[in-house]
Structure formats: C-alpha cells, structure tokens
N, C-alpha and C. Protein backbone atom coordinates (compact mmCIF):
# COMPACT_ATOMS: atom_id res chain seq x y z
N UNK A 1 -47.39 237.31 5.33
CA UNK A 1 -48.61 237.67 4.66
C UNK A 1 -49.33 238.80 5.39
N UNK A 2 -49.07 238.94 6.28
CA UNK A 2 -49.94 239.89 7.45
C UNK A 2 -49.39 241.32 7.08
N UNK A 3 -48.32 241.60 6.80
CA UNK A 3 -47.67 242.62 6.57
C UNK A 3 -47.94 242.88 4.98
N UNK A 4 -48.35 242.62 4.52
CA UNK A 4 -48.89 242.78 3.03
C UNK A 4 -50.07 243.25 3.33
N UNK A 5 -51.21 242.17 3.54
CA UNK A 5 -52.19 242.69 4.90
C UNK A 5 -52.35 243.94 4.55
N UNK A 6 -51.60 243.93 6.20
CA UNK A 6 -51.39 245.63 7.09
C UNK A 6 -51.14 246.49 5.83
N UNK A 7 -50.52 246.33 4.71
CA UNK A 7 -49.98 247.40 3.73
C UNK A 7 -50.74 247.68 2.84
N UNK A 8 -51.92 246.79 2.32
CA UNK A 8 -53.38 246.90 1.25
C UNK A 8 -54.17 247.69 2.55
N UNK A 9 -54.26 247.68 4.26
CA UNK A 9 -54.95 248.15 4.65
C UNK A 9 -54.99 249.64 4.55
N UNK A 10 -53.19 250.12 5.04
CA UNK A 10 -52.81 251.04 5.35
C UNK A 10 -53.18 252.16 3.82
N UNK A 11 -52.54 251.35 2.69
CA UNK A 11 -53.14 252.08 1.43
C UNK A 11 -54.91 252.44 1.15
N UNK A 12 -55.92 251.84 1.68
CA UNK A 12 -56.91 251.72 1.37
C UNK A 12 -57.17 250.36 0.52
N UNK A 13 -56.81 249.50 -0.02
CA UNK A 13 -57.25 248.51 -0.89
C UNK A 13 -57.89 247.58 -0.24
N UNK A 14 -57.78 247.47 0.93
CA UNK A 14 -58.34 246.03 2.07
C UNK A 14 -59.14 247.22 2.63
N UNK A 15 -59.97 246.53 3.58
CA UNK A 15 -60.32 247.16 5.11
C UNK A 15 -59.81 246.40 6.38
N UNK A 16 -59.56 246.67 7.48
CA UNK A 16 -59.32 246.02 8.35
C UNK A 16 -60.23 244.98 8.91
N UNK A 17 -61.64 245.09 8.25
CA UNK A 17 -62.55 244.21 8.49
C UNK A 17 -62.79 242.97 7.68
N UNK A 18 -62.07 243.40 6.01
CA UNK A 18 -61.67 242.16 5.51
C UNK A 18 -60.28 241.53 5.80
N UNK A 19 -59.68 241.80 6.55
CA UNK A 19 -58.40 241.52 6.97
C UNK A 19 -58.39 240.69 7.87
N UNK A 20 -59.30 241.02 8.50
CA UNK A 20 -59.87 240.65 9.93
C UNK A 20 -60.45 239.23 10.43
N UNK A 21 -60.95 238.71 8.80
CA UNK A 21 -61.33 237.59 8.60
C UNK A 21 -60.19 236.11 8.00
N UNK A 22 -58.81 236.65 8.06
CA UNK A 22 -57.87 235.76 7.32
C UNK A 22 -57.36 236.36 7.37
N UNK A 23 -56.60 236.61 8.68
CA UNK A 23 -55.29 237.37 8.76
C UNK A 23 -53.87 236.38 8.38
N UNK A 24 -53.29 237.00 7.92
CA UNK A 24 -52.31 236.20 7.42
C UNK A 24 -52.04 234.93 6.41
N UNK A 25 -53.77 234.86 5.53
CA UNK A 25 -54.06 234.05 5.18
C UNK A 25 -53.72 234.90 3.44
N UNK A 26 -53.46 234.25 2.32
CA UNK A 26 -53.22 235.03 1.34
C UNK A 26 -54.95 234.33 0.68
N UNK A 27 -56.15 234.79 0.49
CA UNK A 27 -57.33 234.57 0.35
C UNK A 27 -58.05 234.93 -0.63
N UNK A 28 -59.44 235.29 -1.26
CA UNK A 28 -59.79 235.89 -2.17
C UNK A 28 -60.07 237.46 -2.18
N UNK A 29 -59.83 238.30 -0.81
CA UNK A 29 -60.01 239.54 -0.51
C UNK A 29 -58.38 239.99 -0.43
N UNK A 30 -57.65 239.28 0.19
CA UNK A 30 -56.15 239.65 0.14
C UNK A 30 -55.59 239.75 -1.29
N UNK A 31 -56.06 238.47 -2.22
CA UNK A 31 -56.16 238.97 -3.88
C UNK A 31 -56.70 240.03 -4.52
N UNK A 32 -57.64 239.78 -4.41
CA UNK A 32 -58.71 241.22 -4.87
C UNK A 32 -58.10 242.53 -4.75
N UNK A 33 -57.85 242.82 -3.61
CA UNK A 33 -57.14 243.75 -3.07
C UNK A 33 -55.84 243.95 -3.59
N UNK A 34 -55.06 243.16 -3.30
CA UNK A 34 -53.39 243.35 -4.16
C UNK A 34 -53.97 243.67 -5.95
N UNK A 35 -54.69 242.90 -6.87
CA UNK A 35 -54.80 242.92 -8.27
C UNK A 35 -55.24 244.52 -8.07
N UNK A 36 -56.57 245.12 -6.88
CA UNK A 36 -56.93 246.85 -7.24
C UNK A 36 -55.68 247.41 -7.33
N UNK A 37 -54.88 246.86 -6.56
CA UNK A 37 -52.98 248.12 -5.99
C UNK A 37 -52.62 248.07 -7.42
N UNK A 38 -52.33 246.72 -8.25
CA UNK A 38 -51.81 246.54 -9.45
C UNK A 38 -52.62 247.49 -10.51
N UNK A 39 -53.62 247.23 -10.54
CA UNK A 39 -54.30 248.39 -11.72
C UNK A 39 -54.27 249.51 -11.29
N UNK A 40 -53.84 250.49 -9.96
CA UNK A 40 -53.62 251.64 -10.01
C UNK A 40 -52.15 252.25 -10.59
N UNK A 41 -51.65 250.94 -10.62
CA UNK A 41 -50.06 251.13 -10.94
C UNK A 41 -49.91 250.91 -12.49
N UNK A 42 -50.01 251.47 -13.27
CA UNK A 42 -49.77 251.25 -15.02
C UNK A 42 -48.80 250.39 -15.40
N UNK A 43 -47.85 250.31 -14.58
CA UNK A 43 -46.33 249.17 -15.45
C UNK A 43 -46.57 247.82 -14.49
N UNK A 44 -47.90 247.53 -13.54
CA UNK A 44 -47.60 246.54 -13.50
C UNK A 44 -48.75 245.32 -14.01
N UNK A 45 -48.82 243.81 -14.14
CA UNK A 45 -49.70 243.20 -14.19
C UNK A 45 -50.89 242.96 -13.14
N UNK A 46 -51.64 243.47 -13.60
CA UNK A 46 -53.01 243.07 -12.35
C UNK A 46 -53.05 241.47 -12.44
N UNK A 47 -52.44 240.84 -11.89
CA UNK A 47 -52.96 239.13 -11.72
C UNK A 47 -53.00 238.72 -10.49
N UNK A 48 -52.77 239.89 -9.39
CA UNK A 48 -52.96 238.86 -8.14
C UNK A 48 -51.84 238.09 -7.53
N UNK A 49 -50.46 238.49 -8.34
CA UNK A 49 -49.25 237.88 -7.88
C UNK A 49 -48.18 238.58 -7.08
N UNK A 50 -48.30 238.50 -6.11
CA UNK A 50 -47.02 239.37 -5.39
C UNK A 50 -45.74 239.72 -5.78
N UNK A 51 -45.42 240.42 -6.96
CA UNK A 51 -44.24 239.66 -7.93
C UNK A 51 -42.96 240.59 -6.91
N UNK A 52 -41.88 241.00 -7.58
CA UNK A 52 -41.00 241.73 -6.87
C UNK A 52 -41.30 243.57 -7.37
N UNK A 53 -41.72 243.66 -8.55
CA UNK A 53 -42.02 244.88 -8.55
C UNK A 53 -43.20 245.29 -8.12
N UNK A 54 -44.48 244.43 -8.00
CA UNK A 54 -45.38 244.71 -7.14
C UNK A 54 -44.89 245.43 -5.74
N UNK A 55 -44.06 244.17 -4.82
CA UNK A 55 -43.52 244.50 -3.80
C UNK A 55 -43.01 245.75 -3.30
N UNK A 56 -42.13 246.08 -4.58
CA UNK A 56 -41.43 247.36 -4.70
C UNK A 56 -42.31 248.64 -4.42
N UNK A 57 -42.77 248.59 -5.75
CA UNK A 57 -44.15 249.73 -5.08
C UNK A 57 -44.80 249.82 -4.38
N UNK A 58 -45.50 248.88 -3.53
CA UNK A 58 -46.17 248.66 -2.56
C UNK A 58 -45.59 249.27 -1.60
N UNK A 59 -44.74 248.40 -0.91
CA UNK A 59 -43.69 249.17 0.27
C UNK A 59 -42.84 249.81 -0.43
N UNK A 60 -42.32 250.66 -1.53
CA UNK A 60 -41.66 251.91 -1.56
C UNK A 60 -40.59 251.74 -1.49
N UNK A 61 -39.97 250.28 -1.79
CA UNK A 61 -38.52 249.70 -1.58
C UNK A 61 -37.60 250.21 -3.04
N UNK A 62 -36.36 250.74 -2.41
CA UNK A 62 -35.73 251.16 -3.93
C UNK A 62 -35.21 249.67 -4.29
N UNK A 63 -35.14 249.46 -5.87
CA UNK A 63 -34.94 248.33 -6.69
C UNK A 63 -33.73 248.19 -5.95
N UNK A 64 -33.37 246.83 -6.10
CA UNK A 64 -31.42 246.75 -5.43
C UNK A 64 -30.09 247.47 -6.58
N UNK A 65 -29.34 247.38 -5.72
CA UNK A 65 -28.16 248.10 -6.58
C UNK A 65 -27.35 247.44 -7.02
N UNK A 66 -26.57 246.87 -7.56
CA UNK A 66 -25.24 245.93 -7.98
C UNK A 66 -24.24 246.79 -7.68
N UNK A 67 -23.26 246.91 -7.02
CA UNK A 67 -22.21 247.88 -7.19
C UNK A 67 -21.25 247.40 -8.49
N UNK A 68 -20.28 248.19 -9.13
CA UNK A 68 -19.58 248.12 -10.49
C UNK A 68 -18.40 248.07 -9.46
N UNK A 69 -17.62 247.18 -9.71
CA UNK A 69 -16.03 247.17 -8.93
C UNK A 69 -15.33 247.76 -9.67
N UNK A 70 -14.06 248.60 -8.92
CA UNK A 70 -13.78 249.54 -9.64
C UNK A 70 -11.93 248.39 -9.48
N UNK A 71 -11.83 247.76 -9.10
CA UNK A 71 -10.69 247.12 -8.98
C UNK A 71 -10.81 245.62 -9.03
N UNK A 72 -10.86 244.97 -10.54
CA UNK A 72 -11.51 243.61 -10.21
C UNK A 72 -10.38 242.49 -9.84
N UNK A 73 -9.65 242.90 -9.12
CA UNK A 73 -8.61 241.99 -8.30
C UNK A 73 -9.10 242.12 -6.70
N UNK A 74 -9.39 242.92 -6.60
CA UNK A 74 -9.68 243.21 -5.21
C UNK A 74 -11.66 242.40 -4.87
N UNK A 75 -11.65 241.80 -3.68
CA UNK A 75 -13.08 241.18 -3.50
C UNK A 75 -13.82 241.64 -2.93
N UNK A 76 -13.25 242.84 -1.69
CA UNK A 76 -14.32 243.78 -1.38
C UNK A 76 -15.12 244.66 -2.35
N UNK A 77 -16.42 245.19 -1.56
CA UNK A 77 -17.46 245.59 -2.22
C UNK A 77 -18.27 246.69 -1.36
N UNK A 78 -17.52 247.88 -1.23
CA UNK A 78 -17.95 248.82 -0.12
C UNK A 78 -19.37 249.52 -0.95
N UNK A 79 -20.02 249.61 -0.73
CA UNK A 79 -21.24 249.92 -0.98
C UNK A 79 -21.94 251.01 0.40
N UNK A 80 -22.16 251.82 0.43
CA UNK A 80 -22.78 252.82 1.24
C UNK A 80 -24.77 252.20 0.86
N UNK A 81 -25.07 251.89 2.19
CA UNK A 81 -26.47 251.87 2.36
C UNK A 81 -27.03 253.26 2.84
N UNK A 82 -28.55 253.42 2.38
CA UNK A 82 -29.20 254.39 3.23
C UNK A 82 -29.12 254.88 4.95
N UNK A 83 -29.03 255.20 5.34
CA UNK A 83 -29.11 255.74 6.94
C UNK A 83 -30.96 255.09 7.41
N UNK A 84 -31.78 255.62 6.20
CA UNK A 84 -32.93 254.95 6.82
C UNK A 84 -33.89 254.64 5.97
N UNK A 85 -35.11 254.05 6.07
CA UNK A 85 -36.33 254.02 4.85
C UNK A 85 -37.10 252.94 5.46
N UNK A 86 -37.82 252.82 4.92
CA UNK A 86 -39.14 251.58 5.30
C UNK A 86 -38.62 250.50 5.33
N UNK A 87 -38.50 249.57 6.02
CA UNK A 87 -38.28 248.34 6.06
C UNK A 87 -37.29 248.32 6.10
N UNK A 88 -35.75 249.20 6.87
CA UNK A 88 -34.76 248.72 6.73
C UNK A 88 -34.26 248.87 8.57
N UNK A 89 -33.18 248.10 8.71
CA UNK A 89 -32.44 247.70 9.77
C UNK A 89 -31.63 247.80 10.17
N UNK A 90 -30.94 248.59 10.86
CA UNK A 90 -29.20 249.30 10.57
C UNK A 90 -28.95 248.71 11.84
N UNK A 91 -27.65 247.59 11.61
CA UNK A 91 -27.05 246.99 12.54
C UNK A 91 -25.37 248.00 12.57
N UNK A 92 -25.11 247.67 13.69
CA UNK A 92 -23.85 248.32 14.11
C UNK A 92 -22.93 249.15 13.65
N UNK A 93 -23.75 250.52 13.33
CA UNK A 93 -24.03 251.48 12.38
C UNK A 93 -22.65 252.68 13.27
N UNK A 94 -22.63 252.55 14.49
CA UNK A 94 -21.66 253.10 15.63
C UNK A 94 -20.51 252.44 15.39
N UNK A 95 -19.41 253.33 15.67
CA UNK A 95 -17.96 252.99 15.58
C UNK A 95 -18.14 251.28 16.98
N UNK A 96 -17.45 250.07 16.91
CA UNK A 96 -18.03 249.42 17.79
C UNK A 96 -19.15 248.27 17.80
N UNK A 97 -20.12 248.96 16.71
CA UNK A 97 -21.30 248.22 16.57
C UNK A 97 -21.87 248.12 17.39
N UNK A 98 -22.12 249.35 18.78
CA UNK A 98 -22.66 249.40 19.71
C UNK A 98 -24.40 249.41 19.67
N UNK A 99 -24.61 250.20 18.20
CA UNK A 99 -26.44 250.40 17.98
C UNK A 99 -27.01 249.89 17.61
N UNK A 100 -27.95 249.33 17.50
CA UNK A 100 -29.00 248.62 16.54
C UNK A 100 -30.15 249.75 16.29
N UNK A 101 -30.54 250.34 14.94
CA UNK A 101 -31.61 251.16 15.21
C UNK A 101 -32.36 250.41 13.70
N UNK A 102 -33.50 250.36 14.29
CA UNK A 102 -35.27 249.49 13.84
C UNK A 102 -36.08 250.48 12.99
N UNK A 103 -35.87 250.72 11.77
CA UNK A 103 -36.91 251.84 10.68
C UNK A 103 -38.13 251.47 10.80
C-alpha cells in the first residue's frame, strides 16, 4: 500500500502530509486520491478501486503479453523481456547469471 502511497504522492494526488498520517494504510485520503488519478484518466472508473488497469497507468506498466507459439508441439516459450522500465527486475541477465540489476 505504501508504494501506491509514494505513487499518488509522486503524481501530485496525495501530499506527503496526507500520507503521513496512514502510511500504508489504504484510508479515506489514499481513496480520494486514487478515485482524483481515475477521473484524470477517461477509460477508467473513478470508484476508488485499485483495479489492474488503474495499476497500469498509474505505474506505467505495459499490459502483459501472451506469446502465440509458433510450434504447438514444442512447450517452450521464449519470449524476449524489456532490458528495463519501472518496476522491473532483471535476474541473471549475464551469460552465467552472474548480475542482478534493480530498475
């Protein structure tokens, strides 16, 4: 919840001073705040619900992908991820799996 928070702060919709009071608490200012994000956004519902496309826009997350198998005998599923973006985590990204690098 804090990171939602931090993300109505960082946009302007909270202040850190209503944040400040129920951190991590999902409350009537942590609402308030998420429903303003929703009415600036036209496709979504202002109700105050953290839904997944809320989410999406909020943090800037691309929708997920399904990959299409191009061989449906075969069970692998090579899919190429981003190199980087908000909220993502690239584990053993080095020949080895020597790196961990933290977006």
């Amino acid at each position: 919840m804090q990171a939602l928070q931090q993300k109505l702060v960082s946009k302007k919709f909270l202040t850190q001073a209503d944040m400040n009071t129920g951190i991590g608490t999902f409350g009537n200012k942590t609402q308030a705040a998420l429903i303003q994000f929703q009415l600036k956004n036209d496709e979504l519902e202002p109700n105050g619900v953290l839904s997944d496309e809320t989410y999406r826009l909020l943090f800037k997350t691309p929708a997920p992908v399904t990959p299409i198998p191009t061989n449906l005998n075969n069970t692998n599923i090579d899919t190429v991820l981003p190199m980087d973006g908000e909220g993502y985590t690239t584990y053993k990204r080095e020949p080895g799996g020597a790196e961990t690098i933290k977006m």
